[in-house]
PDB file of N, CA and C in Angstrom:
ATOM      1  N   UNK A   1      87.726  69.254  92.010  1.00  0.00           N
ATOM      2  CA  UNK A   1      87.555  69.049  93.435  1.00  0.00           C
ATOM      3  C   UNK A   1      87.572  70.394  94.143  1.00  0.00           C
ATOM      4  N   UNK A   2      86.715  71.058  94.879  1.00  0.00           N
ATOM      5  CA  UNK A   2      86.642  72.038  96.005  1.00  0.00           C
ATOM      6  C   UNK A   2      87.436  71.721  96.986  1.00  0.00           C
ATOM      7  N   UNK A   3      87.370  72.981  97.328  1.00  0.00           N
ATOM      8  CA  UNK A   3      88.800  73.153  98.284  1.00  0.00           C
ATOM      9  C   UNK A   3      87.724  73.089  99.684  1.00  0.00           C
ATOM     10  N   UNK A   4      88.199  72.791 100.726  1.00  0.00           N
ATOM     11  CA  UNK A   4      87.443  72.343 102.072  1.00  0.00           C
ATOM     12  C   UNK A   4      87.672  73.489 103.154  1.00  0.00           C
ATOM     13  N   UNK A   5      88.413  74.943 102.632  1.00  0.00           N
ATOM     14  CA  UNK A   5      88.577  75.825 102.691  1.00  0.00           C
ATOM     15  C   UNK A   5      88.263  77.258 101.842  1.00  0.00           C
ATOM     16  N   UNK A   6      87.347  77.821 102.340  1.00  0.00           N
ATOM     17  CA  UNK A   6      86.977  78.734 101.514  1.00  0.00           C
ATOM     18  C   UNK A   6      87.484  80.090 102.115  1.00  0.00           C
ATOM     19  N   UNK A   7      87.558  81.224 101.132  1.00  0.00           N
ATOM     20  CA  UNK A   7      87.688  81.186 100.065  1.00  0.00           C
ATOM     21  C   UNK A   7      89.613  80.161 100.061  1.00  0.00           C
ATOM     22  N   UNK A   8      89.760  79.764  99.217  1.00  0.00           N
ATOM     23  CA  UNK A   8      91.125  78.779  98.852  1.00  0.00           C
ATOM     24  C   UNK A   8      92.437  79.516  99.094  1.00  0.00           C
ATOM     25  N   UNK A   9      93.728  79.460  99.120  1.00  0.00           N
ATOM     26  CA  UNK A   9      94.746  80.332  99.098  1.00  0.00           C
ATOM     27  C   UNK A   9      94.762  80.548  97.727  1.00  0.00           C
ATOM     28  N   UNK A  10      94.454  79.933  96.378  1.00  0.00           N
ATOM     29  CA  UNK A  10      94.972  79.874  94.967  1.00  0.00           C
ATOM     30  C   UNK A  10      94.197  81.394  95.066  1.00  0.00           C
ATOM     31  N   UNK A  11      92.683  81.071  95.619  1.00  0.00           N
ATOM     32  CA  UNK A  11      91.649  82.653  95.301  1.00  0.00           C
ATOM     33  C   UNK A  11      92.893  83.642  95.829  1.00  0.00           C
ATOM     34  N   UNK A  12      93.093  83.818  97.285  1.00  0.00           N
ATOM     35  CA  UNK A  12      93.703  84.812  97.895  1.00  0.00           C
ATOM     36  C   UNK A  12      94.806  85.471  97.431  1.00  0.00           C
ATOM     37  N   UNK A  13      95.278  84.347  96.501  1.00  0.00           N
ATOM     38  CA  UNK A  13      96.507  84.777  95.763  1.00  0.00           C
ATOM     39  C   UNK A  13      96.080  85.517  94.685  1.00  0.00           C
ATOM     40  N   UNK A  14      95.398  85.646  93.831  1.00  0.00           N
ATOM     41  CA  UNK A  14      94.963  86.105  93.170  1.00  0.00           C
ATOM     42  C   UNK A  14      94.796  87.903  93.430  1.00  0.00           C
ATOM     43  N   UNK A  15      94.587  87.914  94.494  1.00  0.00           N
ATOM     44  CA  UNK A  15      94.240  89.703  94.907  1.00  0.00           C
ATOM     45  C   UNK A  15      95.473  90.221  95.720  1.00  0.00           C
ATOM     46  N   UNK A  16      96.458  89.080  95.934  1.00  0.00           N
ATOM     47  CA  UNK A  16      97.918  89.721  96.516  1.00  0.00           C
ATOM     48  C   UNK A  16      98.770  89.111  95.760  1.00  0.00           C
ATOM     49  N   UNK A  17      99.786  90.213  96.009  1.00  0.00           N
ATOM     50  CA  UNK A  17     101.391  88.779  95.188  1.00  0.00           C
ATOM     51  C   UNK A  17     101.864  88.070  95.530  1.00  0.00           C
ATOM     52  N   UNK A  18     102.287  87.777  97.000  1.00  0.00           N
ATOM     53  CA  UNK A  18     102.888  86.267  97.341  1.00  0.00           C
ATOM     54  C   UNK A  18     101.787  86.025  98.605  1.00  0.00           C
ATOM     55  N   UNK A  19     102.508  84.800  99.353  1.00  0.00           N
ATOM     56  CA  UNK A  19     102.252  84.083 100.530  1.00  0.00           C
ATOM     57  C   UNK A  19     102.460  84.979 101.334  1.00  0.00           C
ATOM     58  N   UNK A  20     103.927  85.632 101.476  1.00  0.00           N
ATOM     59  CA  UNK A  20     104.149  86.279 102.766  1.00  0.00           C
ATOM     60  C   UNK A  20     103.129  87.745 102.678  1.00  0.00           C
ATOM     61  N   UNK A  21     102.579  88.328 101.724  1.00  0.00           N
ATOM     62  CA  UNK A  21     101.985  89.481 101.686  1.00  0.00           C
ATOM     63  C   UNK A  21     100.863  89.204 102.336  1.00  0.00           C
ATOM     64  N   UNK A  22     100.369  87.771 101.655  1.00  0.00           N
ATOM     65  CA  UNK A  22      98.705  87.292 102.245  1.00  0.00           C
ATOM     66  C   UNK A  22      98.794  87.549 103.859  1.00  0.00           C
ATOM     67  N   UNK A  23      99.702  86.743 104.095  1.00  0.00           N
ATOM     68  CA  UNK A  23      99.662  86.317 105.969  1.00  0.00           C
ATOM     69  C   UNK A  23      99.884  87.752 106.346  1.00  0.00           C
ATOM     70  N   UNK A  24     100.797  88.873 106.145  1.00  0.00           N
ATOM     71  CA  UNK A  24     100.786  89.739 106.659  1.00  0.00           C
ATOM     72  C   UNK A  24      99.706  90.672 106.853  1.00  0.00           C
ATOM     73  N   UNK A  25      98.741  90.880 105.677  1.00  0.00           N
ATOM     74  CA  UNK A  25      97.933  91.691 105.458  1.00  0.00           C
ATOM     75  C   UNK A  25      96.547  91.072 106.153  1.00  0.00           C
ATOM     76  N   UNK A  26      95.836  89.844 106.002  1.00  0.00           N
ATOM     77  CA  UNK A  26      95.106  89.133 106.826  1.00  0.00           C
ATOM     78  C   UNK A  26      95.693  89.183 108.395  1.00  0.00           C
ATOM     79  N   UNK A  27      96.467  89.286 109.106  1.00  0.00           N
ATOM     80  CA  UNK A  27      97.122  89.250 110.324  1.00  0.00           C
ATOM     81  C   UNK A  27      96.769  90.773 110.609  1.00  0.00           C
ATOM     82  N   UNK A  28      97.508  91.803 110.186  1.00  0.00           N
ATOM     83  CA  UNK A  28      97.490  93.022 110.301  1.00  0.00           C
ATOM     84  C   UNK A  28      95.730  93.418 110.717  1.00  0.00           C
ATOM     85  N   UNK A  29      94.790  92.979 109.446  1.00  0.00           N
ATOM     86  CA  UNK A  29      93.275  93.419 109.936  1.00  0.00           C
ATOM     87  C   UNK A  29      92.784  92.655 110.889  1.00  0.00           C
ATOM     88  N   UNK A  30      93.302  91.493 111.169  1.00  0.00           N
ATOM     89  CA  UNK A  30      92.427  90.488 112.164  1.00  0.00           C
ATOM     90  C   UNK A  30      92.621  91.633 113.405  1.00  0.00           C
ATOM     91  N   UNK A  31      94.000  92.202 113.483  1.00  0.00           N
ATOM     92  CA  UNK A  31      94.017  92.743 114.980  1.00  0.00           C
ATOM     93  C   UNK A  31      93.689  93.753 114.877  1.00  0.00           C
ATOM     94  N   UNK A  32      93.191  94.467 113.739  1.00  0.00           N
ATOM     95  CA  UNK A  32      92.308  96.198 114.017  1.00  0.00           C
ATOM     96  C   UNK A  32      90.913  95.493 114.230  1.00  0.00           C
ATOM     97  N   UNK A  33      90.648  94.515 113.465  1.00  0.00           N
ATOM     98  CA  UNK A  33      89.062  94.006 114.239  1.00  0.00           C
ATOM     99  C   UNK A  33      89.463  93.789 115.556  1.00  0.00           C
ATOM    100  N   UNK A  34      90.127  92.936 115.974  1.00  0.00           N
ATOM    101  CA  UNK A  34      90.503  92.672 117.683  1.00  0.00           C
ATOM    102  C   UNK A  34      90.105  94.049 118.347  1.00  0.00           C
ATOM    103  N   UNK A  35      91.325  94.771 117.782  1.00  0.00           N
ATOM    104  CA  UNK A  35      91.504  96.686 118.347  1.00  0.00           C
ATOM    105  C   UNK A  35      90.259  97.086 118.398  1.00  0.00           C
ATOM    106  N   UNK A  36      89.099  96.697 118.050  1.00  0.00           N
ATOM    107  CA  UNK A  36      87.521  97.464 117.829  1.00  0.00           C
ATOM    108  C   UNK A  36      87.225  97.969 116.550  1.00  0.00           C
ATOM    109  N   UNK A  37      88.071  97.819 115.529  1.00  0.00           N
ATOM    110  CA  UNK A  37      87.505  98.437 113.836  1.00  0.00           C
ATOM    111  C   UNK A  37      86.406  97.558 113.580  1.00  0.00           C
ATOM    112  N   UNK A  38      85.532  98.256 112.488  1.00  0.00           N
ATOM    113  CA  UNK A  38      84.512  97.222 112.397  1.00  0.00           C
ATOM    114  C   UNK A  38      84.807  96.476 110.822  1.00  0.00           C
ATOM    115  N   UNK A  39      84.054  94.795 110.779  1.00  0.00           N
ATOM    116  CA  UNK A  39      84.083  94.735 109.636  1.00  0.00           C
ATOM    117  C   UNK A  39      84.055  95.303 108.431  1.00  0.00           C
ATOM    118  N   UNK A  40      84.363  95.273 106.787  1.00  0.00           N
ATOM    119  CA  UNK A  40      83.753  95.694 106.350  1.00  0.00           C
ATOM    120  C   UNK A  40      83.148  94.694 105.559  1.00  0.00           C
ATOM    121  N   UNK A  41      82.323  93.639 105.888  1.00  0.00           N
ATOM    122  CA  UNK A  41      81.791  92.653 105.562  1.00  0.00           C
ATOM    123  C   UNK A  41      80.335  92.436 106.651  1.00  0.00           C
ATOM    124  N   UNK A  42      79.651  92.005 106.102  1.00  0.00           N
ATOM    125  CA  UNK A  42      78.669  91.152 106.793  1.00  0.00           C
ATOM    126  C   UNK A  42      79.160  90.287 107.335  1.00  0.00           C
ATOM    127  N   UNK A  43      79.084  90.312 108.667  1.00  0.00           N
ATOM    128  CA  UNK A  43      79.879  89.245 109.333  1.00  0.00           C
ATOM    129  C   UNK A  43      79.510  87.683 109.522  1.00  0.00           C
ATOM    130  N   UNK A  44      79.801  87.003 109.253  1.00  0.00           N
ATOM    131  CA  UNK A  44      79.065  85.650 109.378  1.00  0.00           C
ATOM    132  C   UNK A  44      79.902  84.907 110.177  1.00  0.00           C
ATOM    133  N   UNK A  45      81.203  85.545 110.973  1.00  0.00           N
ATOM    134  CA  UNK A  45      82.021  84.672 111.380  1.00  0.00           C
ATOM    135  C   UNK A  45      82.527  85.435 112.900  1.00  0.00           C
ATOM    136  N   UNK A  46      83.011  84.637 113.927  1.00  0.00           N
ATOM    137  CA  UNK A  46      83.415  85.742 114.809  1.00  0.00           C
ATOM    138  C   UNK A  46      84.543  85.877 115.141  1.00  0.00           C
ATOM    139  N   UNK A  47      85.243  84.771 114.355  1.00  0.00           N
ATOM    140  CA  UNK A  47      86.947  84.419 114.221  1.00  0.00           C
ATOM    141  C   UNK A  47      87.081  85.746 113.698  1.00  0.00           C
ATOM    142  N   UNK A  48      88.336  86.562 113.948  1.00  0.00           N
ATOM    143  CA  UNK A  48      88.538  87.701 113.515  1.00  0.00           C
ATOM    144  C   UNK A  48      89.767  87.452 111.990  1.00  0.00           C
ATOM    145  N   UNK A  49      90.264  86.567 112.245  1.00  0.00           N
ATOM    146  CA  UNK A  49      90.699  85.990 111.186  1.00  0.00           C
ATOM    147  C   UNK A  49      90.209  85.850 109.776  1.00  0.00           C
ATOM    148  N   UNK A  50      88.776  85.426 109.990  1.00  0.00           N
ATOM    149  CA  UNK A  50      88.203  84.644 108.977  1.00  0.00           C
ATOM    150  C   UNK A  50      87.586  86.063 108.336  1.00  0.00           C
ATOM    151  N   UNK A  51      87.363  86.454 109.184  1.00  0.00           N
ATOM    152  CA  UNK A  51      86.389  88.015 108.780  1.00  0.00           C
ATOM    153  C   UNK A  51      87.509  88.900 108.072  1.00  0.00           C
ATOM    154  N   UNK A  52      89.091  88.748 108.092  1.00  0.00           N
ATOM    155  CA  UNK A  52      89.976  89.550 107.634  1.00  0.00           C
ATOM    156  C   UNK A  52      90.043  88.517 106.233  1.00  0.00           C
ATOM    157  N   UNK A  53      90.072  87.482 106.467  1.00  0.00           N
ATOM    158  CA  UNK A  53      90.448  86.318 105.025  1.00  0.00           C
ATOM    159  C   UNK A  53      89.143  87.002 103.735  1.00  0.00           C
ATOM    160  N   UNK A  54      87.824  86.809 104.493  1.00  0.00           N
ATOM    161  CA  UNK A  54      87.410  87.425 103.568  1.00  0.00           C
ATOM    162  C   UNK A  54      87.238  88.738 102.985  1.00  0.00           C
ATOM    163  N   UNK A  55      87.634  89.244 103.940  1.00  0.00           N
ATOM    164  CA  UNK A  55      87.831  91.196 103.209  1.00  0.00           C
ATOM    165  C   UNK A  55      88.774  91.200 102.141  1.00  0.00           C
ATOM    166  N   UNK A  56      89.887  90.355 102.702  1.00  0.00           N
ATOM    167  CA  UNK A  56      90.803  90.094 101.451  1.00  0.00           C
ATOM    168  C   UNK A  56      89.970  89.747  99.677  1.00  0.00           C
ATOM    169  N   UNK A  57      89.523  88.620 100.200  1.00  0.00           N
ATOM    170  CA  UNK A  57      89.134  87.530  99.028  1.00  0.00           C
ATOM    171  C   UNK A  57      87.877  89.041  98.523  1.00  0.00           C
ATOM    172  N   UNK A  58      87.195  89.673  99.006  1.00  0.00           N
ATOM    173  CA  UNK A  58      86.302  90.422  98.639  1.00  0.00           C
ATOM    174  C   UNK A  58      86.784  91.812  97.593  1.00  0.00           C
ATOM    175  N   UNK A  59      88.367  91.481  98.022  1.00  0.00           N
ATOM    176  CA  UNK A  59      88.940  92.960  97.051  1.00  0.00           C
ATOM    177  C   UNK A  59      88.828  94.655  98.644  1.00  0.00           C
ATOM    178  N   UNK A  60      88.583  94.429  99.546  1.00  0.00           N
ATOM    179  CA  UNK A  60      87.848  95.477 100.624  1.00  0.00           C
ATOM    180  C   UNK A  60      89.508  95.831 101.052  1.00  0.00           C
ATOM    181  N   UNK A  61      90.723  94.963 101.386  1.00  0.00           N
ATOM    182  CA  UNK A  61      91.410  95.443 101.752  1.00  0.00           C
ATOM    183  C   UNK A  61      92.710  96.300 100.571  1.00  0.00           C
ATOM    184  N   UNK A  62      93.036  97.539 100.840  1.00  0.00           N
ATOM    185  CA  UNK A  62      93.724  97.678 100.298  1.00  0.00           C
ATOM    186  C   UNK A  62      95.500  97.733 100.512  1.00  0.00           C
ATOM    187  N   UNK A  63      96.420  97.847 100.304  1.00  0.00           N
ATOM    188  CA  UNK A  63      98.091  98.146 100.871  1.00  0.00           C
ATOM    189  C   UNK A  63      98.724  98.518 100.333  1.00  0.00           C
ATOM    190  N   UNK A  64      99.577  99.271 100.739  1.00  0.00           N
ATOM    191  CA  UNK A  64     100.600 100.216  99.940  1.00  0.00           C
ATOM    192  C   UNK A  64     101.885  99.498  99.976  1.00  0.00           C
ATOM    193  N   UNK A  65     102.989  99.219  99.100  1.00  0.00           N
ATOM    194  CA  UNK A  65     104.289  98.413  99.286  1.00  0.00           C
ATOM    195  C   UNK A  65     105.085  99.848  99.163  1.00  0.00           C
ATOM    196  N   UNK A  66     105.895  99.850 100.466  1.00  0.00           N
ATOM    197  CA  UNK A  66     106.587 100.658 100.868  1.00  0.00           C
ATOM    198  C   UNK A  66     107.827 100.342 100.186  1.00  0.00           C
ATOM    199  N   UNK A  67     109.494 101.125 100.113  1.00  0.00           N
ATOM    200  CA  UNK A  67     110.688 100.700 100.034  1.00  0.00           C
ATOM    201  C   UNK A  67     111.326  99.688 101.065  1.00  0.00           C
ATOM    202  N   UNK A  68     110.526  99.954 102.564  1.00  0.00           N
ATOM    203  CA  UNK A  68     110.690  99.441 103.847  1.00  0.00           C
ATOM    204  C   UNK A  68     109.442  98.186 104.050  1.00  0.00           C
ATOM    205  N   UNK A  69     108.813  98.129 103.222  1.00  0.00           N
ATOM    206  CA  UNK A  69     107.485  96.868 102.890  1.00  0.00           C
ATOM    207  C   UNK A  69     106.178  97.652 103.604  1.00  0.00           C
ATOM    208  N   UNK A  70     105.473  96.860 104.296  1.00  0.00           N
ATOM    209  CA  UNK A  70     103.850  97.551 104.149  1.00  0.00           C
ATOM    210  C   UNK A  70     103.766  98.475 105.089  1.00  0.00           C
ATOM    211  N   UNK A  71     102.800  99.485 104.189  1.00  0.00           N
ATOM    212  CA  UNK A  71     102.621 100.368 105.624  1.00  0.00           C
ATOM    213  C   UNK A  71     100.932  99.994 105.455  1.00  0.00           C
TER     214      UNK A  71
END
């Protein structure tokens, strides 16, 4: 059965280590797109959200785990 959500959280998980990393790191780019950064995707979406979900799922975002967590 397909997920009615693409790309799925099982995918997203896959390119981060937990839940809380996902939400942070998708959150974090939605608002540099907000801020004026540009995709780095072909945009097909104008949710800034969705455009960060898939940079994720694409491998585009990268993060460093700090002692103090992400910078």
């Amino acid at each position: 059965m397909s997920s009615l959500i693409e790309p799925s959280v099982t995918e997203l998980l896959e390119k981060v280590e937990n839940r809380y990393r996902l939400v942070t790191l998708t959150s974090k780019r939605a608002r540099q797109i907000i801020d004026g950064q540009e995709p780095l995707i072909p945009v097909t979406s104008v949710n800034p959200l969705t455009v960060a979900v898939n940079e994720v799922n694409a491998g585009l975002i990268e993060y460093e785990t700090l002692k103090d967590g992400v910078k």
